[in-house]
PDB file of N, CA and C in Angstrom:
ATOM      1  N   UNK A   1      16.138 -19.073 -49.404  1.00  0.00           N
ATOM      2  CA  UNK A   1      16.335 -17.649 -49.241  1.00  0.00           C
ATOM      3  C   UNK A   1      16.129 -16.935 -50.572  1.00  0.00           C
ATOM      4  N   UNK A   2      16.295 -17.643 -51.783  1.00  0.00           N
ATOM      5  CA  UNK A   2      16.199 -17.076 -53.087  1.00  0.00           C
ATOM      6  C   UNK A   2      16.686 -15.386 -53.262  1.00  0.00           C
ATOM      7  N   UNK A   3      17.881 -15.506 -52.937  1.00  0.00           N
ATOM      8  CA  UNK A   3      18.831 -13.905 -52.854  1.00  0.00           C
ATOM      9  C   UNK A   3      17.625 -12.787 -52.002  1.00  0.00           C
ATOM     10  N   UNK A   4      16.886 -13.043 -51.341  1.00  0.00           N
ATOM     11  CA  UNK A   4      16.158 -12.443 -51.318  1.00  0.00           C
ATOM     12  C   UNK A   4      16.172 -11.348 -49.724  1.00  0.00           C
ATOM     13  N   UNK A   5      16.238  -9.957 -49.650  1.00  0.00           N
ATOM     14  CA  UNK A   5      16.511  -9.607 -48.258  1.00  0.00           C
ATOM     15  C   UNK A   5      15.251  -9.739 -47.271  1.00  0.00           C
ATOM     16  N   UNK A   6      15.800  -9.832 -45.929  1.00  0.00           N
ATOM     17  CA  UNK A   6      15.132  -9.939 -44.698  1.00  0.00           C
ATOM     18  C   UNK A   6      13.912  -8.578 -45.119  1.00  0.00           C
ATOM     19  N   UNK A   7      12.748  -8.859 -44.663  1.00  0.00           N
ATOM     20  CA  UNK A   7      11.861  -7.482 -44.753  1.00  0.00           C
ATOM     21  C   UNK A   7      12.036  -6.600 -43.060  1.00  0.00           C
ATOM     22  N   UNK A   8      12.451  -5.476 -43.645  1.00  0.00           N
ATOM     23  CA  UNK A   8      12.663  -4.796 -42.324  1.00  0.00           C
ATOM     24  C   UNK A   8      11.110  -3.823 -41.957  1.00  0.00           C
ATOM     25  N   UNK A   9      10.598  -4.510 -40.989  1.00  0.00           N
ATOM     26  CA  UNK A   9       9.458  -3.734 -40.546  1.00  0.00           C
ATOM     27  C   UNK A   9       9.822  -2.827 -39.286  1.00  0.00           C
ATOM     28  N   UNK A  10       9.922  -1.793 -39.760  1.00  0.00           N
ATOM     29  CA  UNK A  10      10.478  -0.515 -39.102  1.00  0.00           C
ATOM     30  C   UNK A  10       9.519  -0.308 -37.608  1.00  0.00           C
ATOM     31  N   UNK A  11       7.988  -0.536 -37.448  1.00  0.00           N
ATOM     32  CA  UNK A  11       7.299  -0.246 -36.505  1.00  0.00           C
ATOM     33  C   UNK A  11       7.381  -1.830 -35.639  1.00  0.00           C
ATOM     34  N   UNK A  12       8.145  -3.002 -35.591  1.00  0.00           N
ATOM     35  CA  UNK A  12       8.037  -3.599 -34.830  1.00  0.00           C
ATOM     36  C   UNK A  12       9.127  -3.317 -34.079  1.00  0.00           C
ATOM     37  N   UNK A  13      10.301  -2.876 -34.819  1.00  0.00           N
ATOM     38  CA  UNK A  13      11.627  -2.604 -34.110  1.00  0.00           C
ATOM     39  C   UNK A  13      10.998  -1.705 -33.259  1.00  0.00           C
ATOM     40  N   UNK A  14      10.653  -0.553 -33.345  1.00  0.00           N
ATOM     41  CA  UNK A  14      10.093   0.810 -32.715  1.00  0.00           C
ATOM     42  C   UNK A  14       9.261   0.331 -31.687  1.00  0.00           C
ATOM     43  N   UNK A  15       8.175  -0.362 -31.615  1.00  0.00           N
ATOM     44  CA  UNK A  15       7.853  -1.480 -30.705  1.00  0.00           C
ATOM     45  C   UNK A  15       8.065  -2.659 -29.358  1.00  0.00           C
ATOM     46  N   UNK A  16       9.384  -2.656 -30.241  1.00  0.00           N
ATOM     47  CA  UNK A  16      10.164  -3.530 -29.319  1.00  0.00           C
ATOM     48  C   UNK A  16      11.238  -2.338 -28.732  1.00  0.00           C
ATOM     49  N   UNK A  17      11.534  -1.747 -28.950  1.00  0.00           N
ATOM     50  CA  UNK A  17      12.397  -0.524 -28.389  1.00  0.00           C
ATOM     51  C   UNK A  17      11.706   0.305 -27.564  1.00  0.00           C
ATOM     52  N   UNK A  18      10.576   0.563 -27.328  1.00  0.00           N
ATOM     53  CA  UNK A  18       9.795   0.910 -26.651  1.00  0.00           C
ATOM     54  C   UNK A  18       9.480   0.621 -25.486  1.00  0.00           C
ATOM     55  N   UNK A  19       9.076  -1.201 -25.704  1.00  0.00           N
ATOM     56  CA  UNK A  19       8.663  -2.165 -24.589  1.00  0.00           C
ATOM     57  C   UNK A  19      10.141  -2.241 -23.970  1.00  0.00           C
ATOM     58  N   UNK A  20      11.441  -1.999 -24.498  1.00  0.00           N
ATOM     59  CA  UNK A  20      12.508  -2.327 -23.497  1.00  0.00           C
ATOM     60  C   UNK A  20      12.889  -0.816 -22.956  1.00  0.00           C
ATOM     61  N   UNK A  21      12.847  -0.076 -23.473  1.00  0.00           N
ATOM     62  CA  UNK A  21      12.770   1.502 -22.317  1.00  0.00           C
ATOM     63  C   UNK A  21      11.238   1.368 -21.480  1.00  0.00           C
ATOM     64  N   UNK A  22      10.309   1.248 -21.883  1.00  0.00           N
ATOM     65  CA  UNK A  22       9.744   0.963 -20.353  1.00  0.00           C
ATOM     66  C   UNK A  22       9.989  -0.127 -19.502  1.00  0.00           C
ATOM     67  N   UNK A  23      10.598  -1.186 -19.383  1.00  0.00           N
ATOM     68  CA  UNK A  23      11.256  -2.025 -18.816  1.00  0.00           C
ATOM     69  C   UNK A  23      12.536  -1.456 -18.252  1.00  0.00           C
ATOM     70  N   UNK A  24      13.064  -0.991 -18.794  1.00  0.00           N
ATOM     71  CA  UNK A  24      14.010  -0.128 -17.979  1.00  0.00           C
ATOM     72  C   UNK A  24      14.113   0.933 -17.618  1.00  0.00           C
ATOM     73  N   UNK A  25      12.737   1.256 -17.461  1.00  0.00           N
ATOM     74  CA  UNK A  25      12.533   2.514 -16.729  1.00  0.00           C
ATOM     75  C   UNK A  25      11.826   1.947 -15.433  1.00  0.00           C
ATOM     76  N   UNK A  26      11.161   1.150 -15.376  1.00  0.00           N
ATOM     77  CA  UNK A  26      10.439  -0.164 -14.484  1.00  0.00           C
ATOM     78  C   UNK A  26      11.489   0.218 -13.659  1.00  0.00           C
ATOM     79  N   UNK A  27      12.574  -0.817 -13.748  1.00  0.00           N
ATOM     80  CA  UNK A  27      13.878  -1.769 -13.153  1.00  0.00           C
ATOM     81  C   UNK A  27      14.205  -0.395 -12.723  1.00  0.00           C
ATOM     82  N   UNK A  28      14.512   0.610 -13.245  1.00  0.00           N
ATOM     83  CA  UNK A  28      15.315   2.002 -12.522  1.00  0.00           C
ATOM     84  C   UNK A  28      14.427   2.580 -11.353  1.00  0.00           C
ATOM     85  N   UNK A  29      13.302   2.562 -11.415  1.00  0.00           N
ATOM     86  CA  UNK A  29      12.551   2.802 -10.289  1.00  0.00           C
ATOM     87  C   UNK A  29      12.417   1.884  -9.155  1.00  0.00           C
ATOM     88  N   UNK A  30      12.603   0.745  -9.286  1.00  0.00           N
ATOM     89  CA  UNK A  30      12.530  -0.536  -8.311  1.00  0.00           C
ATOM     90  C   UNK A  30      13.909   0.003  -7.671  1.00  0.00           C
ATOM     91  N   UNK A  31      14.784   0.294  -8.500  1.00  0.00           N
ATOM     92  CA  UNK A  31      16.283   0.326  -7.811  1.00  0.00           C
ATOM     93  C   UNK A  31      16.362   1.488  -6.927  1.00  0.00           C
ATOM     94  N   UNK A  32      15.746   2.710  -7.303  1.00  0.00           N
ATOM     95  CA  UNK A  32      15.468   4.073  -6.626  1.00  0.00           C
ATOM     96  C   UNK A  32      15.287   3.599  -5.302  1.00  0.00           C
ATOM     97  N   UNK A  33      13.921   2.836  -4.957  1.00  0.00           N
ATOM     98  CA  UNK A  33      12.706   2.762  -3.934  1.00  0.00           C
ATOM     99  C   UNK A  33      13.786   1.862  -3.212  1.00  0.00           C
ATOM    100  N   UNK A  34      14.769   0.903  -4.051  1.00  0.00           N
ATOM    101  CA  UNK A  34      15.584  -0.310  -2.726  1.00  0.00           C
ATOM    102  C   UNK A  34      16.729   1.167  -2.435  1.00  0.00           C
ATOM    103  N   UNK A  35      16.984   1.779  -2.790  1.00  0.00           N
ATOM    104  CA  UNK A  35      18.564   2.518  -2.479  1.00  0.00           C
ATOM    105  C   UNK A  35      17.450   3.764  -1.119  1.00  0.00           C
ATOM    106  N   UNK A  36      16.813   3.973  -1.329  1.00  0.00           N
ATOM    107  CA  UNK A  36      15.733   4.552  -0.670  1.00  0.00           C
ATOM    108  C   UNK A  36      15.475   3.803   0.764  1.00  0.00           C
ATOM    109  N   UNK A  37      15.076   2.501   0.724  1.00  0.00           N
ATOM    110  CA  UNK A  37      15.221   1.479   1.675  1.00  0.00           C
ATOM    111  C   UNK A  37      16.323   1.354   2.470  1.00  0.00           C
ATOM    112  N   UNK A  38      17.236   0.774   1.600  1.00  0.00           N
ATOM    113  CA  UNK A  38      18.916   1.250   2.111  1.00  0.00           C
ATOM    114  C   UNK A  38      19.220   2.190   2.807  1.00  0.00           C
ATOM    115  N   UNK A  39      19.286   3.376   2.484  1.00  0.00           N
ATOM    116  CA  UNK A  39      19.240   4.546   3.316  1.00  0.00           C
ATOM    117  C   UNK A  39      18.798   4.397   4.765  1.00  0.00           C
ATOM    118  N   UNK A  40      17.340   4.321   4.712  1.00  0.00           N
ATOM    119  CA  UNK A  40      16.579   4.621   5.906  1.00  0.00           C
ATOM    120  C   UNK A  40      16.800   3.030   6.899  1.00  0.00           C
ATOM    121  N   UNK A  41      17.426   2.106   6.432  1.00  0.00           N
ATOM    122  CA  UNK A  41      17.563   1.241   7.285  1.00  0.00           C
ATOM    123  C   UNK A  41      18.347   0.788   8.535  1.00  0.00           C
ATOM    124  N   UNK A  42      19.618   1.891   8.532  1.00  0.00           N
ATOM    125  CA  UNK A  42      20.370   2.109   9.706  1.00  0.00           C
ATOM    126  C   UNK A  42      19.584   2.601  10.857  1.00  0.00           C
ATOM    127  N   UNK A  43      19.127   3.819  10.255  1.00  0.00           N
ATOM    128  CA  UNK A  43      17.736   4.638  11.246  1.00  0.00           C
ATOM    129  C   UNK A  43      16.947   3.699  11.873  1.00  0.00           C
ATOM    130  N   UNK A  44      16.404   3.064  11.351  1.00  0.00           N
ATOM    131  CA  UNK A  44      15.259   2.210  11.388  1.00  0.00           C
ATOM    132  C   UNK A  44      15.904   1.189  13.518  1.00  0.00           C
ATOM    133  N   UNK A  45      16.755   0.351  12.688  1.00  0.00           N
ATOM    134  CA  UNK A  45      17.266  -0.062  13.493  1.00  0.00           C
ATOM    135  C   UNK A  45      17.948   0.240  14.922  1.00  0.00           C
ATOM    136  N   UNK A  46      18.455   1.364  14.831  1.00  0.00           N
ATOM    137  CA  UNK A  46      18.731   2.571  15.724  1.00  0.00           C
ATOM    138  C   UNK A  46      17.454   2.814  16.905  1.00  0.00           C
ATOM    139  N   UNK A  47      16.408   3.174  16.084  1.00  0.00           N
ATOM    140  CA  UNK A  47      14.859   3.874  16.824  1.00  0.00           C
ATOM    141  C   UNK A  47      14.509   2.746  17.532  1.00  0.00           C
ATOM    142  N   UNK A  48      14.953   1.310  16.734  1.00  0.00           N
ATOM    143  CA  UNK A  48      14.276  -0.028  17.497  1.00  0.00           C
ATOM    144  C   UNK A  48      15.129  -0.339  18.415  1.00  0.00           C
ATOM    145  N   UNK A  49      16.126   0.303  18.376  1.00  0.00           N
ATOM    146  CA  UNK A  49      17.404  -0.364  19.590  1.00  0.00           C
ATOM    147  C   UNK A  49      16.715   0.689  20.744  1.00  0.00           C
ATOM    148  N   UNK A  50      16.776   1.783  20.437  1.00  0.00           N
ATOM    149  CA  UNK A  50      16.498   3.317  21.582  1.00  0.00           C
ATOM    150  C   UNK A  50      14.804   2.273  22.014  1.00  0.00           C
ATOM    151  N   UNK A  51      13.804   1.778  21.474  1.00  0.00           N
ATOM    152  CA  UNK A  51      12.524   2.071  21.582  1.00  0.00           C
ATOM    153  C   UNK A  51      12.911   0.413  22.694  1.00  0.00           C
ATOM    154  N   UNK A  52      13.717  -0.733  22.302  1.00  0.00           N
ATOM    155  CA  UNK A  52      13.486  -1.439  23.262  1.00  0.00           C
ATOM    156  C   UNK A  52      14.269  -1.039  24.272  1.00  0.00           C
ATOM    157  N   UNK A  53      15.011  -0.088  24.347  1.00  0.00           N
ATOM    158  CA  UNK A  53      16.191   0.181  25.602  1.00  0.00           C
ATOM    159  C   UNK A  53      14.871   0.788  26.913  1.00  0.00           C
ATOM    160  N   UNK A  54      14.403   1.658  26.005  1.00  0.00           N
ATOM    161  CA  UNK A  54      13.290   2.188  27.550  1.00  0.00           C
ATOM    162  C   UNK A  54      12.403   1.142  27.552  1.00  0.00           C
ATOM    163  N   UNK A  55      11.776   0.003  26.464  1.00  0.00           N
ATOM    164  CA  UNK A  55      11.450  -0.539  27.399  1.00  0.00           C
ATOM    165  C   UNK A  55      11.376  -1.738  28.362  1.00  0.00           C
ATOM    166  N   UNK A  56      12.716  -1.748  28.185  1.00  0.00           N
ATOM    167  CA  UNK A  56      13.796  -3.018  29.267  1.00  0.00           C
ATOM    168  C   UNK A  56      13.870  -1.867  30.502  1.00  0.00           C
ATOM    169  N   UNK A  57      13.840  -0.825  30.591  1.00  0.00           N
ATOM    170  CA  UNK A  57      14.516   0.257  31.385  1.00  0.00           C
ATOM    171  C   UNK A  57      12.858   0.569  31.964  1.00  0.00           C
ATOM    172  N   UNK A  58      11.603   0.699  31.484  1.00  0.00           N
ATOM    173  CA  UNK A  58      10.511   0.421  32.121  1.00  0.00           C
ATOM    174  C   UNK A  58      10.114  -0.374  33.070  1.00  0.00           C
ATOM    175  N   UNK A  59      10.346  -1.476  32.373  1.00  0.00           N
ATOM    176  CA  UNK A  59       9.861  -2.743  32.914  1.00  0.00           C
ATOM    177  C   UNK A  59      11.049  -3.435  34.092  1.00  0.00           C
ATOM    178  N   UNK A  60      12.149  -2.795  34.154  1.00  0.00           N
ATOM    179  CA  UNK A  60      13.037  -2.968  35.369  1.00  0.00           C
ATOM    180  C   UNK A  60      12.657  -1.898  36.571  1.00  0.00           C
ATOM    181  N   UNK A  61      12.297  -0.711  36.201  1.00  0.00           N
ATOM    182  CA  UNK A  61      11.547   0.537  36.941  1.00  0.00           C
ATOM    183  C   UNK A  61      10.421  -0.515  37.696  1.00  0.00           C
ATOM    184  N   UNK A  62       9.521  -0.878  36.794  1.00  0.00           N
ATOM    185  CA  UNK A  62       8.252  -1.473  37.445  1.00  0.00           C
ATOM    186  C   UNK A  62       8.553  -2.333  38.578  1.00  0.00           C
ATOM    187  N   UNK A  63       9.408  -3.494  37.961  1.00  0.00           N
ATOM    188  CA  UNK A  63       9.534  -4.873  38.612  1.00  0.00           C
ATOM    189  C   UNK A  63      10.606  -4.066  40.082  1.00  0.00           C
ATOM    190  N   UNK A  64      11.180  -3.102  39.933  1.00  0.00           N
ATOM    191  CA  UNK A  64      11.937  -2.572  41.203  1.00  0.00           C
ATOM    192  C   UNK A  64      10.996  -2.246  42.072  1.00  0.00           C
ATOM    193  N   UNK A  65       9.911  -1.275  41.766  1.00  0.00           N
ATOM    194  CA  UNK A  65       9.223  -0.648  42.457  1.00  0.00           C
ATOM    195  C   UNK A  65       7.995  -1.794  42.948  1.00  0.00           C
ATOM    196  N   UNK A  66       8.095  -2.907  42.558  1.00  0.00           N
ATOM    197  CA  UNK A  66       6.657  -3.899  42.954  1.00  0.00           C
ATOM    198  C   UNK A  66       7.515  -4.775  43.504  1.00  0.00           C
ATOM    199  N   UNK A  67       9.396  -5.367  43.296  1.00  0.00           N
ATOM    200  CA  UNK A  67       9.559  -6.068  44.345  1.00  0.00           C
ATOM    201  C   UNK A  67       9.966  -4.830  45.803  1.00  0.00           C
ATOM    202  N   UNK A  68      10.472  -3.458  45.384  1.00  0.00           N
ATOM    203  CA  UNK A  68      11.273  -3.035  46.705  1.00  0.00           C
ATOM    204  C   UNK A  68      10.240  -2.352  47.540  1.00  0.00           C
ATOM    205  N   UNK A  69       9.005  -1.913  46.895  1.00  0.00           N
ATOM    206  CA  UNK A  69       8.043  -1.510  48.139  1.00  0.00           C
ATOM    207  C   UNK A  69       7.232  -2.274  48.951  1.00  0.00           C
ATOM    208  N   UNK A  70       7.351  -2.395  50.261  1.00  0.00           N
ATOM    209  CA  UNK A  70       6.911  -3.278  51.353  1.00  0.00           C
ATOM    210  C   UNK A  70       5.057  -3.186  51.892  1.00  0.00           C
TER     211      UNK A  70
END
């Protein structure tokens, strides 16, 4: 070490401080788009419950009307 100090290179720090705010500006947007996801996923499930209800409720219409008409 010969008493000697660390050389502080001011533009790699600045560099590396850089590359980790866009990295965490990355990661904050990934998290946006899942809480975004989140949200709309109750809905989602809902429309698919309503969308197979008519068409169990179709297809019992049909099968009534092709076994009960003579």
């Amino acid at each position: 070490m010969n008493g000697e100090k660390p050389s502080l290179n001011v533009q790699e720090h600045i560099d590396r401080i850089d590359r980790e705010l866009a990295t965490i500006h990355h990661l904050r947007q990934h998290d946006l788009q899942t809480q975004r996801s989140m949200r709309l996923a109750p809905w989602q499930v809902m429309i698919a419950g309503m969308v197979a209800g008519a068409a169990f409720f179709a297809a019992g219409a049909a099968f009534v009307k092709l076994i009960g008409d003579p």
